[in-house]
PDB file of N, CA and C in Angstrom:
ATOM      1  N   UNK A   1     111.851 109.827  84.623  1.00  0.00           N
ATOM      2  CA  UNK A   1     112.727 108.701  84.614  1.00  0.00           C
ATOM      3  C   UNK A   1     113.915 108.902  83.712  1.00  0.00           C
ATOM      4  N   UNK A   2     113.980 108.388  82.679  1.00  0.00           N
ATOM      5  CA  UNK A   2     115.018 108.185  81.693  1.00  0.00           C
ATOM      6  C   UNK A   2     114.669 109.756  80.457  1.00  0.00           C
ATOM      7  N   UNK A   3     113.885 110.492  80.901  1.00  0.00           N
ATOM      8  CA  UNK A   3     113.930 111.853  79.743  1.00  0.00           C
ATOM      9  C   UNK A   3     114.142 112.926  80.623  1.00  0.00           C
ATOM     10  N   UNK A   4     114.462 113.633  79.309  1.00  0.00           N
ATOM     11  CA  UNK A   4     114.506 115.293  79.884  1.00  0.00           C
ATOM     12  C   UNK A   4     113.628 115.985  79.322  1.00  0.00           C
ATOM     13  N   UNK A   5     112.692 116.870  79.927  1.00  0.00           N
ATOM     14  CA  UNK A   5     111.361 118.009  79.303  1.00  0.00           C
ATOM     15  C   UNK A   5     111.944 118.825  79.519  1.00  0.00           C
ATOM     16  N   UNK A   6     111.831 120.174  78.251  1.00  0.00           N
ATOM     17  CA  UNK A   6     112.241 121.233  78.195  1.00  0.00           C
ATOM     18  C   UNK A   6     110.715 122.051  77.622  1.00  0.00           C
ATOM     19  N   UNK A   7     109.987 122.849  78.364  1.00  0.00           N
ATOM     20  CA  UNK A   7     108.739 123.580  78.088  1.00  0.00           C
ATOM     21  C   UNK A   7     109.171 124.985  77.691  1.00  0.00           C
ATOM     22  N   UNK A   8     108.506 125.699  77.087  1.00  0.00           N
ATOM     23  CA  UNK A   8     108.383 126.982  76.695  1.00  0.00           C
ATOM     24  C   UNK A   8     106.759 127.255  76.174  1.00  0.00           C
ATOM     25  N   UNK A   9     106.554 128.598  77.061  1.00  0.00           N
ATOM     26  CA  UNK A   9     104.827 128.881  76.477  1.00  0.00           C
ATOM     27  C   UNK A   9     105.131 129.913  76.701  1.00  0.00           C
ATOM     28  N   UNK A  10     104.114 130.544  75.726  1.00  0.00           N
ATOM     29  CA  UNK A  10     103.990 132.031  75.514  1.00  0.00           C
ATOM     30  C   UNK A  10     102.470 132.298  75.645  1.00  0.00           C
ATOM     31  N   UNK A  11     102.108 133.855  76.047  1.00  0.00           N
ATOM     32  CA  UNK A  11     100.763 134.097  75.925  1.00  0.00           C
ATOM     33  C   UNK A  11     100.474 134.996  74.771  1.00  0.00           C
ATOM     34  N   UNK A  12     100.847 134.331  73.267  1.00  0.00           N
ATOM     35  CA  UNK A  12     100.554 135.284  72.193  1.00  0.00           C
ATOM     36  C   UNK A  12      99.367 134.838  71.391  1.00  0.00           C
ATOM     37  N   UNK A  13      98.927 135.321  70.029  1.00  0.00           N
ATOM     38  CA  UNK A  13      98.208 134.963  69.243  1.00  0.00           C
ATOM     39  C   UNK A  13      97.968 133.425  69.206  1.00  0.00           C
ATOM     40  N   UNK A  14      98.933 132.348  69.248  1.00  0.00           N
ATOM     41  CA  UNK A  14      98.488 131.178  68.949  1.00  0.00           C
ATOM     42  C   UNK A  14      99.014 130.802  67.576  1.00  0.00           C
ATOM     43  N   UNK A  15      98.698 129.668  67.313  1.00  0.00           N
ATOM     44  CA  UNK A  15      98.625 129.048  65.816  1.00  0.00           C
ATOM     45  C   UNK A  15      97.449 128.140  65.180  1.00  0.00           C
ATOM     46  N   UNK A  16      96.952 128.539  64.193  1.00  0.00           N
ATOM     47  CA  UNK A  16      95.976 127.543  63.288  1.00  0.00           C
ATOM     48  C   UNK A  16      96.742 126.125  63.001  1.00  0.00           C
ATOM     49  N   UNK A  17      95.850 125.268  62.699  1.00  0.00           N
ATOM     50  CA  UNK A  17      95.952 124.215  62.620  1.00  0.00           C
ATOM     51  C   UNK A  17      97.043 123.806  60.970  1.00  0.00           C
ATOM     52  N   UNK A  18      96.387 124.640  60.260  1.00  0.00           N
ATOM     53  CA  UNK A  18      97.410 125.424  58.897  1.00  0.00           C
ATOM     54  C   UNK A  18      98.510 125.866  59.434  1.00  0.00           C
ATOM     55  N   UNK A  19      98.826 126.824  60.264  1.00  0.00           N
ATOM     56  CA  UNK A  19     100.096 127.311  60.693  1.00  0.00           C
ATOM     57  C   UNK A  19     101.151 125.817  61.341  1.00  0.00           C
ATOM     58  N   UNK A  20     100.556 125.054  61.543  1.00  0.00           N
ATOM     59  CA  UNK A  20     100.909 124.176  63.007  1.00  0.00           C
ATOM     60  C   UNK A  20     101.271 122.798  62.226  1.00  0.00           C
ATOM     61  N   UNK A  21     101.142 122.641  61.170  1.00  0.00           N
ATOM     62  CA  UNK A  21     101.672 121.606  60.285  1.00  0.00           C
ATOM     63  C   UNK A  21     102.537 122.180  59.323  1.00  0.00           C
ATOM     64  N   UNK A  22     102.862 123.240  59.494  1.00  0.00           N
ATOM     65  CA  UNK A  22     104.311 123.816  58.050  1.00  0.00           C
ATOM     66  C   UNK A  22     105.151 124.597  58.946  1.00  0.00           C
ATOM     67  N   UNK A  23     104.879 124.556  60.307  1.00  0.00           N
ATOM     68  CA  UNK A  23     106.024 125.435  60.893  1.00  0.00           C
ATOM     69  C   UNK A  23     107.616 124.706  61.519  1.00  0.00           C
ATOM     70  N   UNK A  24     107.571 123.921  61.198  1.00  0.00           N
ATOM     71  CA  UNK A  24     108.655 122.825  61.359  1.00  0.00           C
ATOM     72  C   UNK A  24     109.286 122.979  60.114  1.00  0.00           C
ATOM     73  N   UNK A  25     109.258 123.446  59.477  1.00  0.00           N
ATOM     74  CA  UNK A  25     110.093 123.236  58.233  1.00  0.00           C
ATOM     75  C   UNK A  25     110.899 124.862  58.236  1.00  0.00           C
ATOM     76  N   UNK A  26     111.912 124.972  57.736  1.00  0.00           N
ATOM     77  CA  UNK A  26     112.664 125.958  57.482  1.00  0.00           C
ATOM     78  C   UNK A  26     112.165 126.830  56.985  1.00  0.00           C
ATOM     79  N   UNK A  27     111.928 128.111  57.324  1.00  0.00           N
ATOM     80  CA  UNK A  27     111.951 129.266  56.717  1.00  0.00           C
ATOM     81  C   UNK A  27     109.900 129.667  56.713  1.00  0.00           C
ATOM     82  N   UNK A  28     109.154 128.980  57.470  1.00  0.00           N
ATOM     83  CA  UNK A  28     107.817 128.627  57.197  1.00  0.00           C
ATOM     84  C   UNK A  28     107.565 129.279  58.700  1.00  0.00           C
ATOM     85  N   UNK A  29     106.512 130.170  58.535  1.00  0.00           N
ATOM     86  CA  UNK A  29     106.366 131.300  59.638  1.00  0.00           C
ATOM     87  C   UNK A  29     105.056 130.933  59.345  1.00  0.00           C
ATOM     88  N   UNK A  30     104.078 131.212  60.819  1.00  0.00           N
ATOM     89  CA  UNK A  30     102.601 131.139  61.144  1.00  0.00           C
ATOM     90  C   UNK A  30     102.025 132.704  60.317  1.00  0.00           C
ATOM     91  N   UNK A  31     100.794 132.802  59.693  1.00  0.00           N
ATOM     92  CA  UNK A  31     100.122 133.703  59.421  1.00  0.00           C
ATOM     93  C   UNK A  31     100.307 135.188  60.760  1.00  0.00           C
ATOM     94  N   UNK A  32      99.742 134.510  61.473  1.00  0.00           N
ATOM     95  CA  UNK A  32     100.035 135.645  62.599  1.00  0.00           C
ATOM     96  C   UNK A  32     101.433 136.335  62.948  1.00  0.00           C
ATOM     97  N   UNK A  33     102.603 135.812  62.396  1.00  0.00           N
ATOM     98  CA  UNK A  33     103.738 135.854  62.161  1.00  0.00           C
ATOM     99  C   UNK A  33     104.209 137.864  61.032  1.00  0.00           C
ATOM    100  N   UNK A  34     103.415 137.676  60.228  1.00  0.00           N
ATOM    101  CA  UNK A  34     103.626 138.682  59.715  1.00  0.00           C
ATOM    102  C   UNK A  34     103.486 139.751  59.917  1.00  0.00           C
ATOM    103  N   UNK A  35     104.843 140.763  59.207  1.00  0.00           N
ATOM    104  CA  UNK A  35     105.168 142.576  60.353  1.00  0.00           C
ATOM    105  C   UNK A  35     106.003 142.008  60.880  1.00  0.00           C
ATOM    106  N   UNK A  36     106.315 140.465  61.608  1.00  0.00           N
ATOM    107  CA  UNK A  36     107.116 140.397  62.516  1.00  0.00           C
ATOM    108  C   UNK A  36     108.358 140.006  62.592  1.00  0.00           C
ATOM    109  N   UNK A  37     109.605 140.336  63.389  1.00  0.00           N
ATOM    110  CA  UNK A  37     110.927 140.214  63.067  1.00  0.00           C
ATOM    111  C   UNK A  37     110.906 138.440  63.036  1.00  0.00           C
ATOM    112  N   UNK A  38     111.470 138.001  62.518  1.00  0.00           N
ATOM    113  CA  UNK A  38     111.972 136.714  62.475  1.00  0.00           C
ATOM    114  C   UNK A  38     112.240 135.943  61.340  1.00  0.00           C
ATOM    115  N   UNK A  39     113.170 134.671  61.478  1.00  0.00           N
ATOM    116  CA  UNK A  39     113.206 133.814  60.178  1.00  0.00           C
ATOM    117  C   UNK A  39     112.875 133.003  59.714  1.00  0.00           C
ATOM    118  N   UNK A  40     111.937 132.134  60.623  1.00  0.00           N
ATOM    119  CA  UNK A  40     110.919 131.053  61.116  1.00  0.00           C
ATOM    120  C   UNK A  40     111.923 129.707  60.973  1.00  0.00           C
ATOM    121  N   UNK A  41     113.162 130.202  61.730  1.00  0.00           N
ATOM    122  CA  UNK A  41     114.169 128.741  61.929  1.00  0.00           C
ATOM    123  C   UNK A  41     114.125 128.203  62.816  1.00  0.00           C
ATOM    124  N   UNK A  42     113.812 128.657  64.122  1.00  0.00           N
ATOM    125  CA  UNK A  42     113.673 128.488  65.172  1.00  0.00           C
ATOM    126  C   UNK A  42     113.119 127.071  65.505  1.00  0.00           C
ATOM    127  N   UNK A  43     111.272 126.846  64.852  1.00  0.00           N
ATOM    128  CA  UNK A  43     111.389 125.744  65.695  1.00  0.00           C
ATOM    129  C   UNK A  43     111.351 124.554  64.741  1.00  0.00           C
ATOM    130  N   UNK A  44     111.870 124.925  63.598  1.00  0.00           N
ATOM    131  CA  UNK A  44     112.286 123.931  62.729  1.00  0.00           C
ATOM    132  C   UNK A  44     113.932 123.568  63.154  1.00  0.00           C
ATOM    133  N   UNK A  45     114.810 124.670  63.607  1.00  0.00           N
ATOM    134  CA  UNK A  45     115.705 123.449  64.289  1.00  0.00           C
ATOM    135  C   UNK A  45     115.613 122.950  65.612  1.00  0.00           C
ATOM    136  N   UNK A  46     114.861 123.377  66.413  1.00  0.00           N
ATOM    137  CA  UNK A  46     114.442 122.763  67.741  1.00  0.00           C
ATOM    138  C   UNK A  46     113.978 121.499  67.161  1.00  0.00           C
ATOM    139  N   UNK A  47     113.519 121.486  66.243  1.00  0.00           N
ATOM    140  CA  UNK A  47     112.408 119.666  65.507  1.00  0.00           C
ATOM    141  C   UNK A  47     114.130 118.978  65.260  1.00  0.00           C
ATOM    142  N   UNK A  48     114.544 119.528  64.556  1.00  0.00           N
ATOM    143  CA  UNK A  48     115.752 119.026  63.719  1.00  0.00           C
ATOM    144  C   UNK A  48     116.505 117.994  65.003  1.00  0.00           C
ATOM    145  N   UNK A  49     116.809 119.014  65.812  1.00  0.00           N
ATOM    146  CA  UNK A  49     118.115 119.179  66.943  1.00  0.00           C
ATOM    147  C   UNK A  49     117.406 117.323  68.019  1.00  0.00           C
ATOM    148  N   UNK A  50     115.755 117.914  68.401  1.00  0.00           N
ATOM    149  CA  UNK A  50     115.583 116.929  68.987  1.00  0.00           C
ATOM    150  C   UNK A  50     115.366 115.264  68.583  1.00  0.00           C
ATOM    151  N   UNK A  51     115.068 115.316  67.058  1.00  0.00           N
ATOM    152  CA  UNK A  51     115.180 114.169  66.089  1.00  0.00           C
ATOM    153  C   UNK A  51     115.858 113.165  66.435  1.00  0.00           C
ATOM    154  N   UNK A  52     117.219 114.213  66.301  1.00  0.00           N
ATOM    155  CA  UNK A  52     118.517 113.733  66.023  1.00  0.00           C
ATOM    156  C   UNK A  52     119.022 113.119  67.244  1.00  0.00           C
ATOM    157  N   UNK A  53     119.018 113.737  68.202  1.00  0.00           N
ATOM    158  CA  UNK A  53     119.115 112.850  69.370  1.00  0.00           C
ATOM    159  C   UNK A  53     118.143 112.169  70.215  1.00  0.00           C
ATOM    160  N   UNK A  54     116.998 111.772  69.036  1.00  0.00           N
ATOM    161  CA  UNK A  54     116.230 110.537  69.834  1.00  0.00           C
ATOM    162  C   UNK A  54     114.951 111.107  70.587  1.00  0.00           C
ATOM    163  N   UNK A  55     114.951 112.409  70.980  1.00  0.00           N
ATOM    164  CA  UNK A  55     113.415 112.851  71.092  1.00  0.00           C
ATOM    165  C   UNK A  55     112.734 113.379  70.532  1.00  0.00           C
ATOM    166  N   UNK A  56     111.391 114.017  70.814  1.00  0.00           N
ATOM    167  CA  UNK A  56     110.728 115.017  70.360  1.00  0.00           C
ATOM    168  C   UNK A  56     109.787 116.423  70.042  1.00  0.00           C
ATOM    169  N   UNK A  57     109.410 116.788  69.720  1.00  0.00           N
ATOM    170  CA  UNK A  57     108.605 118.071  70.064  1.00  0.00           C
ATOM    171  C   UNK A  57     107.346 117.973  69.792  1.00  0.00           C
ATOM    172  N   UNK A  58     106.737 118.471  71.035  1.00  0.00           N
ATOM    173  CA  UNK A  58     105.023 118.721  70.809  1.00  0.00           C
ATOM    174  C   UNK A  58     104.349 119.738  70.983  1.00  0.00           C
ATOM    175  N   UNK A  59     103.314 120.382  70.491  1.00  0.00           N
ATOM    176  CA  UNK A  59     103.366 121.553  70.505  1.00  0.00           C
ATOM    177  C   UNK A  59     101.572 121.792  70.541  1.00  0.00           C
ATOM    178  N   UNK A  60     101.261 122.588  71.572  1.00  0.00           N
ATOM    179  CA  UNK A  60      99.965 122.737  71.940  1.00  0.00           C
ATOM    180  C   UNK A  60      99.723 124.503  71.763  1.00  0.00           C
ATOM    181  N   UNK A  61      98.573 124.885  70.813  1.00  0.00           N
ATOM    182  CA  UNK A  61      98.294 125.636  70.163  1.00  0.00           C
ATOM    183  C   UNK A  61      96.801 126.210  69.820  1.00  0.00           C
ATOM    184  N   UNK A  62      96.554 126.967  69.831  1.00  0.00           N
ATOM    185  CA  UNK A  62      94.859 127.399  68.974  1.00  0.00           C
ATOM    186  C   UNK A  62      95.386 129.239  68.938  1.00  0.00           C
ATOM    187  N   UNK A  63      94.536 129.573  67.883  1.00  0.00           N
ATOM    188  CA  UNK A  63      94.565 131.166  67.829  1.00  0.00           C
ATOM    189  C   UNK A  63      93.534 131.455  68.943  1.00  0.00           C
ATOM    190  N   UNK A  64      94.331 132.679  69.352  1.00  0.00           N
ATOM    191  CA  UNK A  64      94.351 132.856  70.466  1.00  0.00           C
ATOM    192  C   UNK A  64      94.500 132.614  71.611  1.00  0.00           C
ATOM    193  N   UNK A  65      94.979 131.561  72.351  1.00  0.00           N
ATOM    194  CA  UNK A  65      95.354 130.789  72.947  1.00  0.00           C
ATOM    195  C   UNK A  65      96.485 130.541  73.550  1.00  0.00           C
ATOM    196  N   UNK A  66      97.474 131.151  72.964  1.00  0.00           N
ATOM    197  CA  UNK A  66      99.333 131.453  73.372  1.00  0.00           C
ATOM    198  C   UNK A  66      99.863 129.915  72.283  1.00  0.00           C
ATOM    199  N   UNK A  67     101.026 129.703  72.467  1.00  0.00           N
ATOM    200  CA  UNK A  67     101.602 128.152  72.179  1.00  0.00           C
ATOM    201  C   UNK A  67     102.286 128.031  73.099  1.00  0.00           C
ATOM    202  N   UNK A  68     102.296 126.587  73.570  1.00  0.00           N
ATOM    203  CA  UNK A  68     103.112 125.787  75.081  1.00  0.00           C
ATOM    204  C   UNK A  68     103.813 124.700  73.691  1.00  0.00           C
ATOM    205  N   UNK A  69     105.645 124.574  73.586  1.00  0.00           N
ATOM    206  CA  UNK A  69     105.977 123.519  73.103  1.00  0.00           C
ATOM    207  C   UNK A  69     107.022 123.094  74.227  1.00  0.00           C
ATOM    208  N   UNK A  70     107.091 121.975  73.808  1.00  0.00           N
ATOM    209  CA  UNK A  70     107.736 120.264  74.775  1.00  0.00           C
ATOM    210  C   UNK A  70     108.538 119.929  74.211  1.00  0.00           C
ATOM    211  N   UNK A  71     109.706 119.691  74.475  1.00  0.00           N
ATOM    212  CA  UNK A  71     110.824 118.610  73.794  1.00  0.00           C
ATOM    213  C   UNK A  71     111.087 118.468  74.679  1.00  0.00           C
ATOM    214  N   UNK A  72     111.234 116.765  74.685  1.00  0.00           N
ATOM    215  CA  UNK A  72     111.485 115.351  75.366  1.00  0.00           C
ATOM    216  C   UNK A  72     112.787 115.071  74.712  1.00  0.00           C
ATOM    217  N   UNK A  73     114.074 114.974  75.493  1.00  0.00           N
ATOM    218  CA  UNK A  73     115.213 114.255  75.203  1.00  0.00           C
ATOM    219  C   UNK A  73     115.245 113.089  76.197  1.00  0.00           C
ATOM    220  N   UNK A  74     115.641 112.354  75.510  1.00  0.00           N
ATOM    221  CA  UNK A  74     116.693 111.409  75.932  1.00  0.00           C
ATOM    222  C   UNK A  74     117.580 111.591  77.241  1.00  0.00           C
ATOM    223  N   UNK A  75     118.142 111.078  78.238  1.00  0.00           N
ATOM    224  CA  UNK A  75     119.025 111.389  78.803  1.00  0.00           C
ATOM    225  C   UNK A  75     120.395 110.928  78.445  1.00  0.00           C
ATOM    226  N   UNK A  76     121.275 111.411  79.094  1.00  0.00           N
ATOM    227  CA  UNK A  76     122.447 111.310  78.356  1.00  0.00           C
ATOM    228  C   UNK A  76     123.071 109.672  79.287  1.00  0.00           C
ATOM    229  N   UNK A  77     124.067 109.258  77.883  1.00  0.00           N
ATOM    230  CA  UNK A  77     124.611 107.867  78.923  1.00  0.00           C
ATOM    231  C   UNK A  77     125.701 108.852  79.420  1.00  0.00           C
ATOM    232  N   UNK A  78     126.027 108.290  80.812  1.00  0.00           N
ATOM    233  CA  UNK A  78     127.063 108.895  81.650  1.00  0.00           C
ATOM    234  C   UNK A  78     128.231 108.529  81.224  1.00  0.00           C
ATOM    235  N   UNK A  79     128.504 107.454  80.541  1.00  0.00           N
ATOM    236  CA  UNK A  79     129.753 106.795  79.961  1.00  0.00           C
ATOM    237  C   UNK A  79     129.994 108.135  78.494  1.00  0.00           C
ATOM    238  N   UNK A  80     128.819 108.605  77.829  1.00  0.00           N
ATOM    239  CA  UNK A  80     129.171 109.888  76.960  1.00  0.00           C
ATOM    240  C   UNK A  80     129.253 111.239  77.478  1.00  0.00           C
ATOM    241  N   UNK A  81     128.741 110.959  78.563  1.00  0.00           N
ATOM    242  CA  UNK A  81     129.753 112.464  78.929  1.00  0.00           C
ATOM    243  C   UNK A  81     130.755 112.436  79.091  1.00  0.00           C
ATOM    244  N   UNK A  82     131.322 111.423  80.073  1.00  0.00           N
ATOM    245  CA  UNK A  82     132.864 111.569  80.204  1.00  0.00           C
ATOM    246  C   UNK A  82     133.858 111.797  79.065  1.00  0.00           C
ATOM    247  N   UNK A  83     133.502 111.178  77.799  1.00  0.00           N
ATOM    248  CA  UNK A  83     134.042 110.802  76.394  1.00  0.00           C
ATOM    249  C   UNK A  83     133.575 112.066  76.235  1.00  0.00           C
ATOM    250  N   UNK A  84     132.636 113.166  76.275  1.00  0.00           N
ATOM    251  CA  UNK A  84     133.129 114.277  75.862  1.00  0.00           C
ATOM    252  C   UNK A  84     133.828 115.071  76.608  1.00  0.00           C
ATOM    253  N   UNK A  85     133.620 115.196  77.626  1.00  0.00           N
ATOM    254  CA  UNK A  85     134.260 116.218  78.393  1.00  0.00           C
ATOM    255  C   UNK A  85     136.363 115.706  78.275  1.00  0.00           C
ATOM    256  N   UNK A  86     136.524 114.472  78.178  1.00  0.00           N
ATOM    257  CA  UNK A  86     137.620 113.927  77.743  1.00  0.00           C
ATOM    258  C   UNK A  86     138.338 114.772  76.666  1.00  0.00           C
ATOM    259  N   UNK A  87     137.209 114.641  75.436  1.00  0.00           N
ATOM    260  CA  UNK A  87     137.518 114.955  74.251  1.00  0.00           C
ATOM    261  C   UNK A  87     137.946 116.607  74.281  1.00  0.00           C
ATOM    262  N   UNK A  88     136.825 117.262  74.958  1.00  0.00           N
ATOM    263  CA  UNK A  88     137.090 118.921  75.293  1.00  0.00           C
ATOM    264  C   UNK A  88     138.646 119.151  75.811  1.00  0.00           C
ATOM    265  N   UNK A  89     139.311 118.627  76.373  1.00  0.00           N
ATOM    266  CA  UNK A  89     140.144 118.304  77.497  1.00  0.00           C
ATOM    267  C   UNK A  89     141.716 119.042  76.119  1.00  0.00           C
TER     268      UNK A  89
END
């Protein structure tokens, strides 16, 4: 109806229940995470980004298991697109 779902799943290690309550925050990487390239910003600004405009992220998880996360936006009012695409102009 009135949202937008955006899914992403992976078939990796997973996350603990420990990993899965501090990984929203900046710079805070899952245990299984380590050796591995990254900065753990990722889905602390995906949390940030969807906040801010009114939806949110959910995130389904176990080690071993892969992680599937969800963000639910909002849809946009059509009266603000025009006002941006205006503004781009």
């Amino acid at each position: 109806g009135n949202v937008t779902e955006l899914w992403v799943s992976d078939s990796g290690s997973g996350m603990s229940a420990e990993d899965l309550a501090r990984i929203a925050e900046p710079f805070e990487r899952g245990d299984n995470a380590k050796g591995l390239a990254g900065t753990g910003l990722g889905l602390a600004v995906v949390q940030d980004f969807a906040v801010k405009l009114g939806g949110q992220v959910a995130i389904d998880t176990a080690p071993g298991q892969g992680t599937r996360v969800k963000v639910t936006l909002p849809q946009a009012n059509p009266d603000d697109i025009v006002l941006l695409a205006e503004a781009a102009q």
